[in-house]
C-alpha atoms as a PDB file:
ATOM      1  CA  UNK A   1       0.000   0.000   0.000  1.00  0.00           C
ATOM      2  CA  UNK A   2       0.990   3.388  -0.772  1.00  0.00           C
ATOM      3  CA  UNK A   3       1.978   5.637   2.472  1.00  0.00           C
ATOM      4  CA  UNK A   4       0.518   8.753   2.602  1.00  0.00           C
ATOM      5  CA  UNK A   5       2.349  11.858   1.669  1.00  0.00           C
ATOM      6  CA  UNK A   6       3.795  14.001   4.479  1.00  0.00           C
ATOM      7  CA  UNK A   7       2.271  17.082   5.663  1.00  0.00           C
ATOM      8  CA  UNK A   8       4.895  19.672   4.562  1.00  0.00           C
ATOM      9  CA  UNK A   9       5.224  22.500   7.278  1.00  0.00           C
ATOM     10  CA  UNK A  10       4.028  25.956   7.011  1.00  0.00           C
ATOM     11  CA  UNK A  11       7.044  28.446   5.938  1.00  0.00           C
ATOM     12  CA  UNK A  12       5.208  30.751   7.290  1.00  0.00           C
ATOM     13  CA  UNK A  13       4.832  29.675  11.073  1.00  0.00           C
ATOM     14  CA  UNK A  14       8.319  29.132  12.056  1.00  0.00           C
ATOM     15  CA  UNK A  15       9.237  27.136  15.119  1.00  0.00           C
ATOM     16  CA  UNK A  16       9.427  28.489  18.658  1.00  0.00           C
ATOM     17  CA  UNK A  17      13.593  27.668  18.940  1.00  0.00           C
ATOM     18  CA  UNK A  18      13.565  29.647  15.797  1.00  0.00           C
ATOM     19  CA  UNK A  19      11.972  32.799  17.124  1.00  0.00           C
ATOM     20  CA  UNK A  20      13.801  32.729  20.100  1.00  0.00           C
ATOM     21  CA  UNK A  21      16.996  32.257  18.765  1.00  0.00           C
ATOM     22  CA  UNK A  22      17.181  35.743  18.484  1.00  0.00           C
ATOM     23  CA  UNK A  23      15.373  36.945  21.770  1.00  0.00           C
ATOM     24  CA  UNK A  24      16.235  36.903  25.500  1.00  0.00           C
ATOM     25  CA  UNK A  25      14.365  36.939  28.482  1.00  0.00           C
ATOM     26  CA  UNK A  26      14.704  40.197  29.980  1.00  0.00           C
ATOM     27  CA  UNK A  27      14.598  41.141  33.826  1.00  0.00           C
ATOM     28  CA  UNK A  28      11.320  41.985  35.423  1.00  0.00           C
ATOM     29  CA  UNK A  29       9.886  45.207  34.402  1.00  0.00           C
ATOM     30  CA  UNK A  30       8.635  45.764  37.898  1.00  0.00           C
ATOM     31  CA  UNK A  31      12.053  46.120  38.797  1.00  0.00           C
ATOM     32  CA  UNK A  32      12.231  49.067  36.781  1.00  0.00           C
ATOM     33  CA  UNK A  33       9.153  50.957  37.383  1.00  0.00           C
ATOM     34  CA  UNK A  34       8.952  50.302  41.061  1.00  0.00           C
ATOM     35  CA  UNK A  35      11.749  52.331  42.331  1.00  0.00           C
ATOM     36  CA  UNK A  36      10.716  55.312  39.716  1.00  0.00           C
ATOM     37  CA  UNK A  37       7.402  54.798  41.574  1.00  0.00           C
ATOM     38  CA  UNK A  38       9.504  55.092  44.781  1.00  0.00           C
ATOM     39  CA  UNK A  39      11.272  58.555  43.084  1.00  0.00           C
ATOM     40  CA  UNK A  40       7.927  60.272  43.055  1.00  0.00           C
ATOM     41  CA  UNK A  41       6.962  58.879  46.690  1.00  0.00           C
ATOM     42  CA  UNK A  42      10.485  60.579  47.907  1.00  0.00           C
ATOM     43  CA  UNK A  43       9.204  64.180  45.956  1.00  0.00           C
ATOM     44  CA  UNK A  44       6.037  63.993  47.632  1.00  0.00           C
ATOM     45  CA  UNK A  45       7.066  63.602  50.896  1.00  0.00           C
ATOM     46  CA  UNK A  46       7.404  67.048  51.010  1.00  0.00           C
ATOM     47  CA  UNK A  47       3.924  67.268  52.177  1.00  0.00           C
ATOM     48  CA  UNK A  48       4.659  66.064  55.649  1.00  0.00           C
ATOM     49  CA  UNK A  49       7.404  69.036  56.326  1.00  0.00           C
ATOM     50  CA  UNK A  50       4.431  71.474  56.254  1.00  0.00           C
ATOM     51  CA  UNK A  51       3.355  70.527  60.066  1.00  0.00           C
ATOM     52  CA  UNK A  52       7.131  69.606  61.090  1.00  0.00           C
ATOM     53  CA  UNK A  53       8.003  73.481  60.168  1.00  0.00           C
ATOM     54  CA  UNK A  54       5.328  75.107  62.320  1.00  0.00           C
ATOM     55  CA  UNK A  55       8.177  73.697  65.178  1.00  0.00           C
ATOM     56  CA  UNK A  56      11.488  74.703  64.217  1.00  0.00           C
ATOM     57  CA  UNK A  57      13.526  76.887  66.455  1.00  0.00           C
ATOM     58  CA  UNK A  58      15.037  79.927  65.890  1.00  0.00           C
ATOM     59  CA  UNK A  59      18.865  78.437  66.680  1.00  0.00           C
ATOM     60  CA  UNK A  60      18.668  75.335  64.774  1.00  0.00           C
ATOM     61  CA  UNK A  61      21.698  74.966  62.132  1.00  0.00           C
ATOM     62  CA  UNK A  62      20.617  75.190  58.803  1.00  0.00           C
ATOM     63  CA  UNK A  63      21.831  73.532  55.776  1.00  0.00           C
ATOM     64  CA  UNK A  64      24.604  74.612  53.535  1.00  0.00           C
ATOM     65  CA  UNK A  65      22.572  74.309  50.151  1.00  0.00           C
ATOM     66  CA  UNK A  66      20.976  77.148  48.974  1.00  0.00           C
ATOM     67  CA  UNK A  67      16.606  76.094  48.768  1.00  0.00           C
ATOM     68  CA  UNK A  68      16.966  77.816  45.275  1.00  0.00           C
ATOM     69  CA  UNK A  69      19.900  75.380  44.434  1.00  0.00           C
ATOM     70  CA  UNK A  70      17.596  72.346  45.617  1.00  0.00           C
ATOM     71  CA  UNK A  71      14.752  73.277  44.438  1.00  0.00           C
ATOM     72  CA  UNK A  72      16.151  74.030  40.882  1.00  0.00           C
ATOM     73  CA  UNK A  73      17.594  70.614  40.996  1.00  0.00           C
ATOM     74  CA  UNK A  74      14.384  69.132  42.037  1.00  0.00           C
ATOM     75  CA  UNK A  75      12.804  70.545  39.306  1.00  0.00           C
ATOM     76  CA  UNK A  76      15.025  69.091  36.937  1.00  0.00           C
ATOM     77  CA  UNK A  77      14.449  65.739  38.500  1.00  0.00           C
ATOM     78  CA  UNK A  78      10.587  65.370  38.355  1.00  0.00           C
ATOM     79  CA  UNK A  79      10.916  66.257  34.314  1.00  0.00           C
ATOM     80  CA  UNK A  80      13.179  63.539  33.935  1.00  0.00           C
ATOM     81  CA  UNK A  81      10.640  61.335  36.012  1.00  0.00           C
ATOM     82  CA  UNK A  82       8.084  62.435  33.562  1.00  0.00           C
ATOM     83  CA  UNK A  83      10.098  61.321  30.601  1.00  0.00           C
ATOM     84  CA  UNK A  84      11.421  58.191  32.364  1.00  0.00           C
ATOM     85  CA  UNK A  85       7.285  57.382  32.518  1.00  0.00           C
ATOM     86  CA  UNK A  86       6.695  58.691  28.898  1.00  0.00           C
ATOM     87  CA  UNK A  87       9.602  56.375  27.696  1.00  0.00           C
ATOM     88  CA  UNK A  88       7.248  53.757  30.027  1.00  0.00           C
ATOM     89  CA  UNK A  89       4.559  54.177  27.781  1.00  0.00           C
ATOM     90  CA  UNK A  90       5.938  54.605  24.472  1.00  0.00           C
ATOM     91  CA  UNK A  91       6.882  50.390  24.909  1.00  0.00           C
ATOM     92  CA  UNK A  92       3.834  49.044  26.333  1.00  0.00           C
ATOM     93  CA  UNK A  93       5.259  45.475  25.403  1.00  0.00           C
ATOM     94  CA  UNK A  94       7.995  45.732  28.281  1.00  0.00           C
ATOM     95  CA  UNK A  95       6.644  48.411  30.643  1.00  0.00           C
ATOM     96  CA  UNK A  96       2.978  48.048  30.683  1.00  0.00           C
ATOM     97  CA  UNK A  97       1.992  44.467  30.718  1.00  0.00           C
ATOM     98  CA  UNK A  98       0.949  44.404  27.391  1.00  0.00           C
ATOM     99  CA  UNK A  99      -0.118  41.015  26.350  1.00  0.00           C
ATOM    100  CA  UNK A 100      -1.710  38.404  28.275  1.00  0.00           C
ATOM    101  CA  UNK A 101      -0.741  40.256  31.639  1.00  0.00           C
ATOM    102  CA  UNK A 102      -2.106  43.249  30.987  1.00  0.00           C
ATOM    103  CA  UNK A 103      -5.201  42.933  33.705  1.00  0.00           C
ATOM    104  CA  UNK A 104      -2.809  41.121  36.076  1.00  0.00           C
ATOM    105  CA  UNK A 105      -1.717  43.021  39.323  1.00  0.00           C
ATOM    106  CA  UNK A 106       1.622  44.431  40.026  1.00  0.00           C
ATOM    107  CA  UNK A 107       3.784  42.014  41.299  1.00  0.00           C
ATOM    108  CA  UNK A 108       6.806  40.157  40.377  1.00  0.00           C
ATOM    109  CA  UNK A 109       7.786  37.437  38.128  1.00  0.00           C
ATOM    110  CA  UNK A 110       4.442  37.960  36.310  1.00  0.00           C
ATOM    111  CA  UNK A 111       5.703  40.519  33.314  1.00  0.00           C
ATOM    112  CA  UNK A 112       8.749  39.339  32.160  1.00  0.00           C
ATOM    113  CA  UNK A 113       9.207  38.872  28.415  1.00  0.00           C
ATOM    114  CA  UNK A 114      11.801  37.932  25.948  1.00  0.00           C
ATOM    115  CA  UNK A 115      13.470  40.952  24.331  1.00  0.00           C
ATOM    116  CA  UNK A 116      15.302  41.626  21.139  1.00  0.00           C
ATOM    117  CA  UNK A 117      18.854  43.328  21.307  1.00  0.00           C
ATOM    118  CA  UNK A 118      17.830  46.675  21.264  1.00  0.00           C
ATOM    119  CA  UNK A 119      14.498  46.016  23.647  1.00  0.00           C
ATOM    120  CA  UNK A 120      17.301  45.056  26.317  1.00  0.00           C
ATOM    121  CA  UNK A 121      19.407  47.941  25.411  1.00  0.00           C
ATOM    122  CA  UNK A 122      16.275  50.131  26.367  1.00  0.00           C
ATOM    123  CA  UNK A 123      15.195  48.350  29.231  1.00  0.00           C
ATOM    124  CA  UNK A 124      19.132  49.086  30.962  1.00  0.00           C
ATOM    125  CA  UNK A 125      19.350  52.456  29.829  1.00  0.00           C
ATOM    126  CA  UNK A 126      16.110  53.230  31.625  1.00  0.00           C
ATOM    127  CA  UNK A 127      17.138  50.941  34.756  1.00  0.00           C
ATOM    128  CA  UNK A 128      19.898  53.478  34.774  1.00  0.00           C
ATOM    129  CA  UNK A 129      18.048  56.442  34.606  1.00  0.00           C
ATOM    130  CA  UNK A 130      15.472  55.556  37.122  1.00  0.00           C
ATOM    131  CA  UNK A 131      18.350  54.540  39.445  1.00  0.00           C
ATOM    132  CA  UNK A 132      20.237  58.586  38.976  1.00  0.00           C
ATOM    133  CA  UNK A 133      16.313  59.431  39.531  1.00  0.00           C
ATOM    134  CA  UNK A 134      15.810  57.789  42.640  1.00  0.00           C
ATOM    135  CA  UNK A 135      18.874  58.918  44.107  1.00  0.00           C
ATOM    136  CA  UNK A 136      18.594  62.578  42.929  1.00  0.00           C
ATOM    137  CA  UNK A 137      14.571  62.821  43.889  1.00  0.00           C
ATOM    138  CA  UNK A 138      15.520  61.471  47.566  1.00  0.00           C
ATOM    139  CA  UNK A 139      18.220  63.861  48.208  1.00  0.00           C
ATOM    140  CA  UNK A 140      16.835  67.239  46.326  1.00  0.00           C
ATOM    141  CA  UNK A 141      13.634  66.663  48.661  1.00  0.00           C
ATOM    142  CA  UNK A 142      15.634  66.174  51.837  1.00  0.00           C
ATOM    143  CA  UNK A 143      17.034  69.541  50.693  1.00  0.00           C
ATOM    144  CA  UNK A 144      13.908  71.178  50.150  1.00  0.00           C
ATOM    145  CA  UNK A 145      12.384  70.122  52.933  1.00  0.00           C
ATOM    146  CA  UNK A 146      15.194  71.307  55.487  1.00  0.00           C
ATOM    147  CA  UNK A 147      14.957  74.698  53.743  1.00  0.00           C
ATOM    148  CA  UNK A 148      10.825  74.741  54.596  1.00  0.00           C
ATOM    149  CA  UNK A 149      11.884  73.263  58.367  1.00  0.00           C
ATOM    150  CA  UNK A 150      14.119  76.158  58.320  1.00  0.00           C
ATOM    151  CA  UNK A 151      11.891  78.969  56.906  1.00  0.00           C
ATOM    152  CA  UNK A 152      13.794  79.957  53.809  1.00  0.00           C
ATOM    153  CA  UNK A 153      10.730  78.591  51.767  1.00  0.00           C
ATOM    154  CA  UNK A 154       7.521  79.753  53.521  1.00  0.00           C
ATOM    155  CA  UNK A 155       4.650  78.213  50.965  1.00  0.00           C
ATOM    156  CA  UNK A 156       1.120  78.718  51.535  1.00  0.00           C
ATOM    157  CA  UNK A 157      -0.891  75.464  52.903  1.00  0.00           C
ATOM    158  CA  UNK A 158      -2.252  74.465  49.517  1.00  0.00           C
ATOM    159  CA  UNK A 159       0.905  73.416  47.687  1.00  0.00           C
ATOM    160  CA  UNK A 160       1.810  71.180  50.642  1.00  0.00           C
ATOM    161  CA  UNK A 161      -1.977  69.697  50.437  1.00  0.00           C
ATOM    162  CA  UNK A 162      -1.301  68.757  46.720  1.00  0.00           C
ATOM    163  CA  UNK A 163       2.175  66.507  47.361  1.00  0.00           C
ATOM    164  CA  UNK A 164       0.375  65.077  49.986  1.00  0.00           C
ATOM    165  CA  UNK A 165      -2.634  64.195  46.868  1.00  0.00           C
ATOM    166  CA  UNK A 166       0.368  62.854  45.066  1.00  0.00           C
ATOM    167  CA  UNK A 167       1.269  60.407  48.005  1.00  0.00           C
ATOM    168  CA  UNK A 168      -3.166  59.558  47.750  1.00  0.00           C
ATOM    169  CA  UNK A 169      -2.913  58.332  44.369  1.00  0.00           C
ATOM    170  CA  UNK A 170       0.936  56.612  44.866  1.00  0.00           C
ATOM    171  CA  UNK A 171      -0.982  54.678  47.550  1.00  0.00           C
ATOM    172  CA  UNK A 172      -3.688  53.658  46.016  1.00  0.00           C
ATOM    173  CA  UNK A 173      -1.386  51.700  43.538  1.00  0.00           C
ATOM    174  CA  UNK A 174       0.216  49.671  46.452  1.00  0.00           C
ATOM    175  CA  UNK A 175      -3.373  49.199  48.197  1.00  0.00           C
ATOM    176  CA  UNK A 176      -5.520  48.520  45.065  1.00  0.00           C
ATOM    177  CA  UNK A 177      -3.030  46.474  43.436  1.00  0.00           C
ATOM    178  CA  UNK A 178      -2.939  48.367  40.400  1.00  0.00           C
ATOM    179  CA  UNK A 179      -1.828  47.004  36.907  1.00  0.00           C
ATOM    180  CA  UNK A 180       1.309  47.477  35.371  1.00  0.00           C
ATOM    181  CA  UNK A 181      -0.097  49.430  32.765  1.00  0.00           C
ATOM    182  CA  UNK A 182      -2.391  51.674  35.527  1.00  0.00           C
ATOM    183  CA  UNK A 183       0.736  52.607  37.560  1.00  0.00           C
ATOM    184  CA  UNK A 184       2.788  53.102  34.555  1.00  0.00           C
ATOM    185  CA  UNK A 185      -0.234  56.259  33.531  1.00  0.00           C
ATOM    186  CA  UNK A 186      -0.710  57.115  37.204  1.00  0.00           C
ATOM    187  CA  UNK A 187       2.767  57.526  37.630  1.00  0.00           C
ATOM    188  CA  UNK A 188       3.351  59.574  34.861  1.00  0.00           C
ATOM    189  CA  UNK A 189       0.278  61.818  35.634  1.00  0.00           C
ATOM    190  CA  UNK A 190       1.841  62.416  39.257  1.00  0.00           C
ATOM    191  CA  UNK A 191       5.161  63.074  37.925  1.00  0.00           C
ATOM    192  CA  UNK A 192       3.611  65.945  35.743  1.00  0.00           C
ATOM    193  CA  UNK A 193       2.111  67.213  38.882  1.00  0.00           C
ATOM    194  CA  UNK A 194       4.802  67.122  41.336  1.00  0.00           C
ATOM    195  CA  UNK A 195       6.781  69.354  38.673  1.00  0.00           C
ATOM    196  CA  UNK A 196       3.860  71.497  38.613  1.00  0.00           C
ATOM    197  CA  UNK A 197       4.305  71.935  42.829  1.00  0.00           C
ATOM    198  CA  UNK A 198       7.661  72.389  42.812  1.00  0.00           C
ATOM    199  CA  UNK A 199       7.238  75.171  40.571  1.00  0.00           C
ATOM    200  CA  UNK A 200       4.797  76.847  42.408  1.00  0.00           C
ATOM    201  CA  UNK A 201       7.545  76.169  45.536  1.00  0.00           C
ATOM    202  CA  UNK A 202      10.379  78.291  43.864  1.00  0.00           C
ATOM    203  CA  UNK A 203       7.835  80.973  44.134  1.00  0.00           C
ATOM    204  CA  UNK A 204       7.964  81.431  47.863  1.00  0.00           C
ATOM    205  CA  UNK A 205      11.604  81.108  48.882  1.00  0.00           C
ATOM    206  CA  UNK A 206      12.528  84.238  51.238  1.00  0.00           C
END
């Protein structure tokens, strides 16, 4: 009896060994927008100096560092927050849990994906950058906030009411357990407005 002729194999579908063969798996992307979620919790912790300055006394030593100096610097800081989160968005496949993650909560070793050369490239580079950020944010708001302790920026009540909004909605990721993709658009939306307050901030240094 005559066998039946093989099946020949779609040219079109190649094999899985085939299309990884030129992917890696990259770390977790939660490792990279967590701590530039942490950046914009150390900015907003200004709004907890408000109360903590109503008690400072007249012969405490102040800092060395100018508040325009810090505040300048912290201004420079949240944009580069706000473009670390707009680089977040522009690749939805590694910072967003694109895919079948995307309603899955923020945690770890859920979002991980294999990456091409230059998708790990990017994913370093902005590793990097949200590492200088976190650093930066945490000491320019230590800075700030010892110049409002020490009454060289006297702000009005309001300003310190909307960082302490921004630390509301940073919350609400952690409580809620907020998708990659939600914190990744909440994130950027508080970065735009803690450079908004800082602004206003520059406005009211004596």
């Amino acid at each position: 009896m005559k066998k039946p002729a093989a099946a020949h194999p779609r040219a079109s579908a190649p094999s899985s060994s085939v299309r990884d063969s030129t992917t890696r798996s990259a770390p977790d992307p939660f490792a990279a927008v967590l701590p530039a979620i942490a950046a914009l919790g150390a900015i907003a912790s200004i709004a907890t100096i408000n109360w903590a300055a109503e008690d400072r006394t007249p012969d405490r030593p102040k800092t060395r560092r100018r508040a325009s100096t810090a505040l300048r610097d912290l201004e420079t800081c949240s944009m580069g927050l706000i473009e670390i989160f707009r680089r977040f968005q522009r690749n939805p496949r590694l910072f967003c849990g694109e895919g079948a993650t995307i309603n899955t909560p923020l945690k770890f070793g859920v979002h991980g994906v294999r990456v091409s050369t230059d998708e790990a490239r990017l994913y370093q580079q902005l590793v990097n950058d949200v590492a200088s950020m976190l650093v930066l944010a945490s000491q320019n708001a230590f800075d700030v906030m010892s110049a409002v302790e020490d009454g060289e920026i006297d702000a009005p009540e309001e300003i310190f009411f909307g960082f302490g909004e921004c630390q509301d909605r940073l919350n609400e990721l952690i409580q809620q357990r907020a998708t990659m993709k939600a914190s990744v658009d909440t994130g950027f939306e508080v970065a735009r407005r803690l450079h908004a307050l800082v602004v206003e901030l520059k406005k009211h240094v004596e």
